[in-house]
Protein backbone atom coordinates (compact mmCIF):
# COMPACT_ATOMS: atom_id res chain seq x y z
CA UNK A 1 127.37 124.58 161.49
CA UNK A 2 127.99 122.71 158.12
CA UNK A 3 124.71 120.98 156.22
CA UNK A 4 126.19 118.04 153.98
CA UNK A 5 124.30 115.48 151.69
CA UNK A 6 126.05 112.17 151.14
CA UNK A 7 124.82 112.07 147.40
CA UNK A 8 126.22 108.14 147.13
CA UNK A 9 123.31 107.41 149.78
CA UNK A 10 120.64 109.85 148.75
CA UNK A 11 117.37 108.63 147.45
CA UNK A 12 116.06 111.93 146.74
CA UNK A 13 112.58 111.24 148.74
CA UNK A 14 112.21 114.76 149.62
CA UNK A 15 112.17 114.66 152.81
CA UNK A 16 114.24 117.14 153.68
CA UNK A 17 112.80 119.51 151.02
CA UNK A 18 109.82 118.78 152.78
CA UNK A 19 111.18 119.70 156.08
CA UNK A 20 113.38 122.65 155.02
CA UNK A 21 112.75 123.68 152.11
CA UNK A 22 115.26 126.84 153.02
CA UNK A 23 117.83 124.61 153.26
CA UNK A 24 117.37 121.47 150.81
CA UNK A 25 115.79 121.06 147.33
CA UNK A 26 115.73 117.72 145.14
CA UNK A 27 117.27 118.92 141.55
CA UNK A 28 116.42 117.22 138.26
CA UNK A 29 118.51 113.85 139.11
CA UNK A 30 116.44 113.28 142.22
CA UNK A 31 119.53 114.17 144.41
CA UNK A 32 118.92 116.31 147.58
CA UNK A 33 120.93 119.39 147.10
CA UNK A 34 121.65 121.87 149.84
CA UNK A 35 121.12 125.24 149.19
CA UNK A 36 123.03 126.95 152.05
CA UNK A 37 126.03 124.34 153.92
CA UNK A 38 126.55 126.99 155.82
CA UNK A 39 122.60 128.10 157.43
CA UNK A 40 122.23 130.71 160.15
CA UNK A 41 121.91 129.27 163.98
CA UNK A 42 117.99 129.74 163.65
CA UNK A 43 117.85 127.03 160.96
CA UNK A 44 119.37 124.52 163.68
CA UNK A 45 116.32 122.82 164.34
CA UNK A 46 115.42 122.12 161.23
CA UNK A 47 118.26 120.94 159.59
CA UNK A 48 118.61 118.32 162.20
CA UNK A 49 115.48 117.25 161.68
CA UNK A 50 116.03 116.46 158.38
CA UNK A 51 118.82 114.82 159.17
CA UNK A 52 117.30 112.27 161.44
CA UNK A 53 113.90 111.92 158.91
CA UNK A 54 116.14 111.43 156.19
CA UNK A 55 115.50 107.35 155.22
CA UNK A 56 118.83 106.62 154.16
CA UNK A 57 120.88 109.38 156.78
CA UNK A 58 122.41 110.90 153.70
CA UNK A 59 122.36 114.41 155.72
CA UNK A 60 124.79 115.28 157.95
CA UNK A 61 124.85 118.49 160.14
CA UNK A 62 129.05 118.98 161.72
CA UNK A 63 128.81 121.74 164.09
């Protein structure tokens, strides 16, 4: 599983940092950064959730 952040779409509203903070974190130019694109199988769930909250579906998750 890949985590990927479409920075051309993202808003940086957080909530993926807010869902995953493991996984995501809004740097200083309000862009969602990943922290690990490559997350271990128990961080499934939650990366797709932040996926599908994300307002602007600037995360993608490629299995």
């Amino acid at each position: 599983m890949r985590v990927l952040v479409d920075l051309a779409l993202c808003e940086g509203n957080g909530r993926c940092e807010a869902t995953a903070p493991e996984l995501f974190i809004v740097g200083d130019d309000d862009k969602s950064q990943v922290t690990n694109e490559s997350p271990p199988d128990n961080l499934r769930e939650k990366a797709l959730l932040a996926a599908k909250l994300c307002p602007r579906q600037a995360i993608k998750v490629v299995e």
